[in-house]
C-alpha atoms as a PDB file:
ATOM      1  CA  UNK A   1       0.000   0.000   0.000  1.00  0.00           C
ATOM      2  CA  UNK A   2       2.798   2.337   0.812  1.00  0.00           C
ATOM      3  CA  UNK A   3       4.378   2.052  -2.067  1.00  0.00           C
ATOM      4  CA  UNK A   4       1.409   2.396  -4.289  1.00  0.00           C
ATOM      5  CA  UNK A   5       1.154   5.954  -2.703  1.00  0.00           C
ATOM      6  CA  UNK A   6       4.844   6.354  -3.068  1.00  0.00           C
ATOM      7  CA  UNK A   7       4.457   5.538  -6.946  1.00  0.00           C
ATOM      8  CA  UNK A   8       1.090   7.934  -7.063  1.00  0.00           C
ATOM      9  CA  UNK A   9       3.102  11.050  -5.638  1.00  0.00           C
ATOM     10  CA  UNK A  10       6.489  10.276  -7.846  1.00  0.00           C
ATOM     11  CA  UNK A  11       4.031  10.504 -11.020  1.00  0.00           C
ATOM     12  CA  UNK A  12       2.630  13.756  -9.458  1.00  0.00           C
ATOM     13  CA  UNK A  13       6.256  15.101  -9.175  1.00  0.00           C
ATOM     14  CA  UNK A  14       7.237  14.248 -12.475  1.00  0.00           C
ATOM     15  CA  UNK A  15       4.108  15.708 -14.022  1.00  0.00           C
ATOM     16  CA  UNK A  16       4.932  18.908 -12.326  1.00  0.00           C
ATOM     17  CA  UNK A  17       8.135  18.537 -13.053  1.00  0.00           C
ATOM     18  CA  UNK A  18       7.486  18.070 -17.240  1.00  0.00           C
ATOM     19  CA  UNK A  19       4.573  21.267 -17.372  1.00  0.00           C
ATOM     20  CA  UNK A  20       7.410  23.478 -15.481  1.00  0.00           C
ATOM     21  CA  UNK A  21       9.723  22.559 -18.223  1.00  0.00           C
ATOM     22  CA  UNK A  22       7.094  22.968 -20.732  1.00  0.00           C
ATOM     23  CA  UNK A  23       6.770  26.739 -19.259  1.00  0.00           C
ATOM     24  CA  UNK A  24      10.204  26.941 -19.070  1.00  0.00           C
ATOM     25  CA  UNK A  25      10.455  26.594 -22.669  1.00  0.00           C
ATOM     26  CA  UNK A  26       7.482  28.945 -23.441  1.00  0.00           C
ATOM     27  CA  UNK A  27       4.641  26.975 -23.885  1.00  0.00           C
ATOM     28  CA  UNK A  28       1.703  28.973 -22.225  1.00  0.00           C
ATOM     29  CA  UNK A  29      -0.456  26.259 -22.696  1.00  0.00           C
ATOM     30  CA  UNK A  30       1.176  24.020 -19.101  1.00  0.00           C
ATOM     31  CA  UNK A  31       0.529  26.956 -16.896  1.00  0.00           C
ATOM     32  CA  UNK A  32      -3.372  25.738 -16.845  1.00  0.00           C
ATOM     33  CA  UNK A  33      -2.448  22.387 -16.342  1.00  0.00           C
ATOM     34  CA  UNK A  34       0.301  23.263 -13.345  1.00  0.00           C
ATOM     35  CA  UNK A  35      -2.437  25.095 -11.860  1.00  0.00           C
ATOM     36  CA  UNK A  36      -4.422  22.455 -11.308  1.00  0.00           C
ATOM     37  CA  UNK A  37      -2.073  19.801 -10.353  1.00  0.00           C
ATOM     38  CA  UNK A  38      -1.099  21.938  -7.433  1.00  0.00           C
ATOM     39  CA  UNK A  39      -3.097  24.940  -6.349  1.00  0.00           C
ATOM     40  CA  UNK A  40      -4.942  22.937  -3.951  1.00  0.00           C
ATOM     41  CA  UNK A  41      -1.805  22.412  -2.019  1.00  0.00           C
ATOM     42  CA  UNK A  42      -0.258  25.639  -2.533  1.00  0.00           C
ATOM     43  CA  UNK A  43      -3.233  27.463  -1.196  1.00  0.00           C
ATOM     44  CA  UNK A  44      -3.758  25.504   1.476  1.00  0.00           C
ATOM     45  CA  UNK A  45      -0.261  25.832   2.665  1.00  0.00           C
ATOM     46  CA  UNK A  46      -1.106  29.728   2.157  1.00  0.00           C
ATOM     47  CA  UNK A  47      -3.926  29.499   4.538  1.00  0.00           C
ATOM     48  CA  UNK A  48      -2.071  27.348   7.285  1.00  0.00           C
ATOM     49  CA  UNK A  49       0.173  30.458   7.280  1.00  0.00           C
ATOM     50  CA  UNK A  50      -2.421  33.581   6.787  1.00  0.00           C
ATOM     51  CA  UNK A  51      -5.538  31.956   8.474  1.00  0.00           C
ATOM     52  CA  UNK A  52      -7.337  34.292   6.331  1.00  0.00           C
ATOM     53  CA  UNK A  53      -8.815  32.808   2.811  1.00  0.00           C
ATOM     54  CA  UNK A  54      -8.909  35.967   1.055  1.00  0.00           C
ATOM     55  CA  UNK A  55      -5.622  36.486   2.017  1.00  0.00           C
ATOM     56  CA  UNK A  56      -4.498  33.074   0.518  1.00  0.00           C
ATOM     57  CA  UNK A  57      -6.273  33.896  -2.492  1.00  0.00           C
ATOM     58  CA  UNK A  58      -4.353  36.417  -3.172  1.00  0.00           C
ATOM     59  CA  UNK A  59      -1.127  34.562  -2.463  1.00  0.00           C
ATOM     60  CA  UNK A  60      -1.874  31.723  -4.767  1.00  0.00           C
ATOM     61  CA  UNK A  61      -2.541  34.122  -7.397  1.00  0.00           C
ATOM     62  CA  UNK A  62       0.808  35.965  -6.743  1.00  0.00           C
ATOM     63  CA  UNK A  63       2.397  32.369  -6.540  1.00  0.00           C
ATOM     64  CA  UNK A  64       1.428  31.360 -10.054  1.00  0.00           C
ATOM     65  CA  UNK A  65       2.399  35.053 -11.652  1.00  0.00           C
ATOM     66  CA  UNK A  66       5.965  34.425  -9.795  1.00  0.00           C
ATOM     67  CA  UNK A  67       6.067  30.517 -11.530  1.00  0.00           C
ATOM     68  CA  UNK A  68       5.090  32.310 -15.115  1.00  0.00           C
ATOM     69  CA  UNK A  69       7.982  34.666 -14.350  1.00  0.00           C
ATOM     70  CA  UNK A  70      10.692  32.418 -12.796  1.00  0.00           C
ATOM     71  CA  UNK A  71       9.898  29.238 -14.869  1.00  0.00           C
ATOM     72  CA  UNK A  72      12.914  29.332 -16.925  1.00  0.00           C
ATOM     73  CA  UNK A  73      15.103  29.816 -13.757  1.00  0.00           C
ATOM     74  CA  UNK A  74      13.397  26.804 -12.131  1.00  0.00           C
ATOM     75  CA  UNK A  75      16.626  23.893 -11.627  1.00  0.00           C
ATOM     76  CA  UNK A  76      15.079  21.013 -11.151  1.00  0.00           C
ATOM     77  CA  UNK A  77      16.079  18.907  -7.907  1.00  0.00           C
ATOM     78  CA  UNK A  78      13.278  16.028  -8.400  1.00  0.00           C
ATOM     79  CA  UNK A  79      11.132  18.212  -6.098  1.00  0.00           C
ATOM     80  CA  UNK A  80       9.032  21.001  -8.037  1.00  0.00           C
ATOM     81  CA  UNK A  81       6.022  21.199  -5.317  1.00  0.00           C
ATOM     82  CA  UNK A  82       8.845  21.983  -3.037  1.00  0.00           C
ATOM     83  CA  UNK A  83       9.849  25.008  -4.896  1.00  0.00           C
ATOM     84  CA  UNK A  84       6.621  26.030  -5.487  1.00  0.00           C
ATOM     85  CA  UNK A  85       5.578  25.969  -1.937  1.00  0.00           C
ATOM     86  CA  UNK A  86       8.703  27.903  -1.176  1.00  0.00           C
ATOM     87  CA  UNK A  87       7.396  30.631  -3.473  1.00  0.00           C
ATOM     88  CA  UNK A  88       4.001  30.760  -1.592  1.00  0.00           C
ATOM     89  CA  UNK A  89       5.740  30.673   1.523  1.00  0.00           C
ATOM     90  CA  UNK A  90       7.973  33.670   1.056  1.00  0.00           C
ATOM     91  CA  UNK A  91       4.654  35.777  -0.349  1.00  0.00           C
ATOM     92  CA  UNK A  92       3.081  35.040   2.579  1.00  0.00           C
ATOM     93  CA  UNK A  93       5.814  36.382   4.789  1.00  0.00           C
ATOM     94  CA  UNK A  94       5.520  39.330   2.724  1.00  0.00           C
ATOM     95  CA  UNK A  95       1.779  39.323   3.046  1.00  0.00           C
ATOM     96  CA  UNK A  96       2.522  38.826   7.015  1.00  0.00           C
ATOM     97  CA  UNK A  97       4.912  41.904   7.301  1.00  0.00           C
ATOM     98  CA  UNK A  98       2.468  44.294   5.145  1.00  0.00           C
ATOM     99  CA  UNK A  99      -0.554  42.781   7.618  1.00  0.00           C
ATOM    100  CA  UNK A 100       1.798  43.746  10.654  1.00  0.00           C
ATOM    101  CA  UNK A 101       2.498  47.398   9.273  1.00  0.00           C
ATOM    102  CA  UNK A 102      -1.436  48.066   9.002  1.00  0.00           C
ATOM    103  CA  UNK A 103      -2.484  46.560  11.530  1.00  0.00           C
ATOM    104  CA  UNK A 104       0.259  49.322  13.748  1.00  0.00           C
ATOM    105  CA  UNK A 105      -2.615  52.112  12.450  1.00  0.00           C
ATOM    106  CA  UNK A 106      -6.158  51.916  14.630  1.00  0.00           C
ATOM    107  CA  UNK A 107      -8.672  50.909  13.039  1.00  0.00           C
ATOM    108  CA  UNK A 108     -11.047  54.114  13.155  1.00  0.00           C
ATOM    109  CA  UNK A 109      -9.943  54.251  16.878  1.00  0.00           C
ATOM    110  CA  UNK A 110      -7.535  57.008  16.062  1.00  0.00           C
ATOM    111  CA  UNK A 111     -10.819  59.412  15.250  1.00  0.00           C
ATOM    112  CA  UNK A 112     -12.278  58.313  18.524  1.00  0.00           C
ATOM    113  CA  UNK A 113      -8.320  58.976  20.370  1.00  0.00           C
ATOM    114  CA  UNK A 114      -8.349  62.893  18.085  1.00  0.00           C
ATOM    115  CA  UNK A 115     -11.533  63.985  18.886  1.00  0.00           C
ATOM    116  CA  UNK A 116     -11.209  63.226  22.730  1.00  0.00           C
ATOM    117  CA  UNK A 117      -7.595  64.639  22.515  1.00  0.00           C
ATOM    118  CA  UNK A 118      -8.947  67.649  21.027  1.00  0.00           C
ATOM    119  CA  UNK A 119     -12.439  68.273  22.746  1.00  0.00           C
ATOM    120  CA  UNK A 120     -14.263  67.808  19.410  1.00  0.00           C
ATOM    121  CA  UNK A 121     -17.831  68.135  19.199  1.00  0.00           C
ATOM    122  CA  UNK A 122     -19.762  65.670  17.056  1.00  0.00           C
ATOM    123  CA  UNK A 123     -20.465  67.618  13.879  1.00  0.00           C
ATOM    124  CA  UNK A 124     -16.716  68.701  13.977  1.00  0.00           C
ATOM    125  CA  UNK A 125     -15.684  64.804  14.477  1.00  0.00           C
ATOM    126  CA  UNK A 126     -17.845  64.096  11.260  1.00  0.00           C
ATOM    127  CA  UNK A 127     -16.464  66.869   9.387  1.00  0.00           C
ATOM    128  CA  UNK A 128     -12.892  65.215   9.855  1.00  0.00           C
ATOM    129  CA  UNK A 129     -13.985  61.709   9.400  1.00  0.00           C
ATOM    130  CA  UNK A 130     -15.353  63.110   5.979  1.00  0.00           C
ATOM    131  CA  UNK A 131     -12.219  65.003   5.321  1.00  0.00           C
ATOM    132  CA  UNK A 132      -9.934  62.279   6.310  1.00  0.00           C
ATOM    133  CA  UNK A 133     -12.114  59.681   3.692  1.00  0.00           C
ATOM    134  CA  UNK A 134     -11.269  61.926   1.085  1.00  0.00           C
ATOM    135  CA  UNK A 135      -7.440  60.767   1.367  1.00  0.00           C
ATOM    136  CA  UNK A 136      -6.186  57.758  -0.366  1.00  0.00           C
ATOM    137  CA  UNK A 137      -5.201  54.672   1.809  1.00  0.00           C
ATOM    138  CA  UNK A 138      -1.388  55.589   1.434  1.00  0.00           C
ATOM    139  CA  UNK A 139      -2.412  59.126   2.432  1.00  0.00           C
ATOM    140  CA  UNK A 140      -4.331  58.559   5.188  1.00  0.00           C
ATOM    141  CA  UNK A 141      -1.528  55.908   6.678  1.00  0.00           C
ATOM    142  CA  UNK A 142       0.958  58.034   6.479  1.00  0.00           C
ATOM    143  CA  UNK A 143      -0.985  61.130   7.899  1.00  0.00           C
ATOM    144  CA  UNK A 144      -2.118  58.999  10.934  1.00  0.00           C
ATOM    145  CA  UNK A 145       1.557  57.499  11.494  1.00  0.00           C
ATOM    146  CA  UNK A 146       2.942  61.106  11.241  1.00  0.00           C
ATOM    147  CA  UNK A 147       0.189  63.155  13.353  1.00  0.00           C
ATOM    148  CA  UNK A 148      -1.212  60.543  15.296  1.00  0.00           C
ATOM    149  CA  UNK A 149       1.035  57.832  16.056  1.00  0.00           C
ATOM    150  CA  UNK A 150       3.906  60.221  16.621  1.00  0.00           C
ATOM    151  CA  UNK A 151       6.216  58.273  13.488  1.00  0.00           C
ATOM    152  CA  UNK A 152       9.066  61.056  12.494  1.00  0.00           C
ATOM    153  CA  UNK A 153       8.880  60.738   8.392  1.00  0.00           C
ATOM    154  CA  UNK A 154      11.698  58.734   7.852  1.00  0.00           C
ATOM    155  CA  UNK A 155      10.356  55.697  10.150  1.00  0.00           C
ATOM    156  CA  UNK A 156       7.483  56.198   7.768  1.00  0.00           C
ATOM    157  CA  UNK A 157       9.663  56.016   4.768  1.00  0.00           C
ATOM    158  CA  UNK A 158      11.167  53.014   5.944  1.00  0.00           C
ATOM    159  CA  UNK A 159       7.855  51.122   7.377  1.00  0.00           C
ATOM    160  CA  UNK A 160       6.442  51.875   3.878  1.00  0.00           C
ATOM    161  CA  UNK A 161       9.679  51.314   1.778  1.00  0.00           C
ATOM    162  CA  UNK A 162       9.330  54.452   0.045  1.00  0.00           C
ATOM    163  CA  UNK A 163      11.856  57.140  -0.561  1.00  0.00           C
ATOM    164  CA  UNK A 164      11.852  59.688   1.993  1.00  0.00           C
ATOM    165  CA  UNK A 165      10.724  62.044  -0.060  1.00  0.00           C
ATOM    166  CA  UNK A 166       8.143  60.481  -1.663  1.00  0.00           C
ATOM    167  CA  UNK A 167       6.524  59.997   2.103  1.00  0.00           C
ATOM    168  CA  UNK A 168       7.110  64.293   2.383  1.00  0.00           C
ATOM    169  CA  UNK A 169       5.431  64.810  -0.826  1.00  0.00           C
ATOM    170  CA  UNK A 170       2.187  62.976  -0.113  1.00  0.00           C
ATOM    171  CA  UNK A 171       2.190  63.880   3.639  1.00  0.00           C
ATOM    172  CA  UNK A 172       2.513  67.694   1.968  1.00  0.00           C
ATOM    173  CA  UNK A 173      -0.119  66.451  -0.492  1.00  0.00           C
ATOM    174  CA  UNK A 174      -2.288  65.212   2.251  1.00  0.00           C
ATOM    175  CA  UNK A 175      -2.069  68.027   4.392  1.00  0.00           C
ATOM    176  CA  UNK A 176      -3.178  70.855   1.194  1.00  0.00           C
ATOM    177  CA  UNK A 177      -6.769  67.764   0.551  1.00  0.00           C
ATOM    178  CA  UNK A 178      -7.645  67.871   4.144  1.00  0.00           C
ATOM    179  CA  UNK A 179      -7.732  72.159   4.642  1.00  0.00           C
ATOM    180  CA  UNK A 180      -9.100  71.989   0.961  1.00  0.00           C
ATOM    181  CA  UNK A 181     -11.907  69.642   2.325  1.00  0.00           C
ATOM    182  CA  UNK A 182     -12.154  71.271   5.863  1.00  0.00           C
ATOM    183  CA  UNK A 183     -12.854  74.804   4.309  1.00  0.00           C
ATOM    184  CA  UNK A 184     -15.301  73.251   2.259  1.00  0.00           C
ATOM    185  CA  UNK A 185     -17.406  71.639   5.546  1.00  0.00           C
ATOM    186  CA  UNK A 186     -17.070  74.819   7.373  1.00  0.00           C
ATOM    187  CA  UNK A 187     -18.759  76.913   4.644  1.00  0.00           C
ATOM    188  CA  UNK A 188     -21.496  74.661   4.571  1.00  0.00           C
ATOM    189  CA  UNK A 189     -22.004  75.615   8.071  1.00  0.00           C
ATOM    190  CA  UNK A 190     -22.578  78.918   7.332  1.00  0.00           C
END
C-alpha cells in the first residue's frame, strides 16, 4: 500500500516537473495544467500560514504570476512542489509583514483617540472623518503614522519602503486635501 502511494506522488512530481519545463520553454499552454495539479496544495499551505482565505487567495494568485515569471530559472532537484511551496511561503511572509504594518494604524480608533484629545464636538468629528475619507489609503496611513502615532517621516519612509521624499510629498499632499476639504465643511455651516 505504501508504495502504491509512493508511486502515485512520484508521477505527481514528475508531471509537475514536465509542465514546469514545458513553461520553461514557453509553452503557455502548461501553466493551466500546473495550476491544477497543485493549487490545492499551494493554497492551502497559504492558509495554514495567513488563516485568512482571502488572504491566501491572493497569495496563490501571486504564486502562479511568480512561476510564469521564474519558470525558466526553475533547476530542477526532483522536487518542483517543493519550490513552489517555497514561493508561496515567502509571499506570505511578505503578506505577514504588510498585515503587521497596518495593523500598527487603529482601526477608526484614532478618530475616537483625536476627537477626545482635542475636545471635538460631534459635527466637527464628522467633518474630519469626511475630510480624512477623502485621502487615499497611502495618504491617510501616512498622515495617521505622522500626526497621530507620533512616526518622524523617515520611520514612515522606511515602514512603507518608500523614498523619503516620496513619504514628504504625499504627507505635503495630504495636508493641502484635508484644509481643501475642511474649508469646504465649514462653509457649509454657514
Amino acid at each position: 500500500m505504501l508504495a502504491l502511494l509512493q508511486k502515485a506522488v512520484d508521477h505527481d512530481q514528475e508531471k509537475i516537473e514536465s509542465l514546469l519545463r514545458s513553461l520553461a520553454d514557453g509553452d503557455r499552454r502548461a501553466m493551466e495544467p500546473l495550476y491544477r495539479y497543485t493549487a490545492k496544495k499551494a493554497y492551502g499551505y497559504a492558509l495554514s500560514i495567513l488563516k485568512s482565505p482571502a488572504d491566501a487567495e491572493d497569495v496563490l494568485h501571486d504564486c502562479y504570476v511568480q512561476i510564469f515569471q521564474k519558470a525558466q530559472g526553475y533547476k530542477s532537484q526532483g522536487k518542483p512542489m517543493a519550490w513552489i511551496l517555497t514561493i508561496v511561503k515567502n509571499l506570505c511572509r511578505d503578506a505577514l509583514r504588510k498585515r503587521k504594518k497596518t495593523d500598527s494604524l487603529p482601526d477608526g480608533g484614532w478618530i475616537d483617540e483625536i476627537a477626545s484629545e482635542k475636545h471635538l464636538d460631534g459635527d466637527e468629528r464628522i467633518l474630519l472623518e469626511e475630510c480624512m475619507n477623502g485621502l487615499s489609503g497611502e495618504e491617510r496611513m501616512i498622515i495617521v503614522q505622522h500626526a497621530v502615532l507620533g512616526y518622524k517621516h523617515q520611520e514612515i519612509a522606511d515602514d512603507l519602503e518608500m523614498p523619503l521624499s516620496t513619504v514628504l510629498s504625499k504627507y505635503r499632499r495630504a495636508l493641502l486635501k484635508l484644509r481643501t476639504a475642511m474649508l469646504k465643511g465649514a462653509s457649509y455651516d454657514k
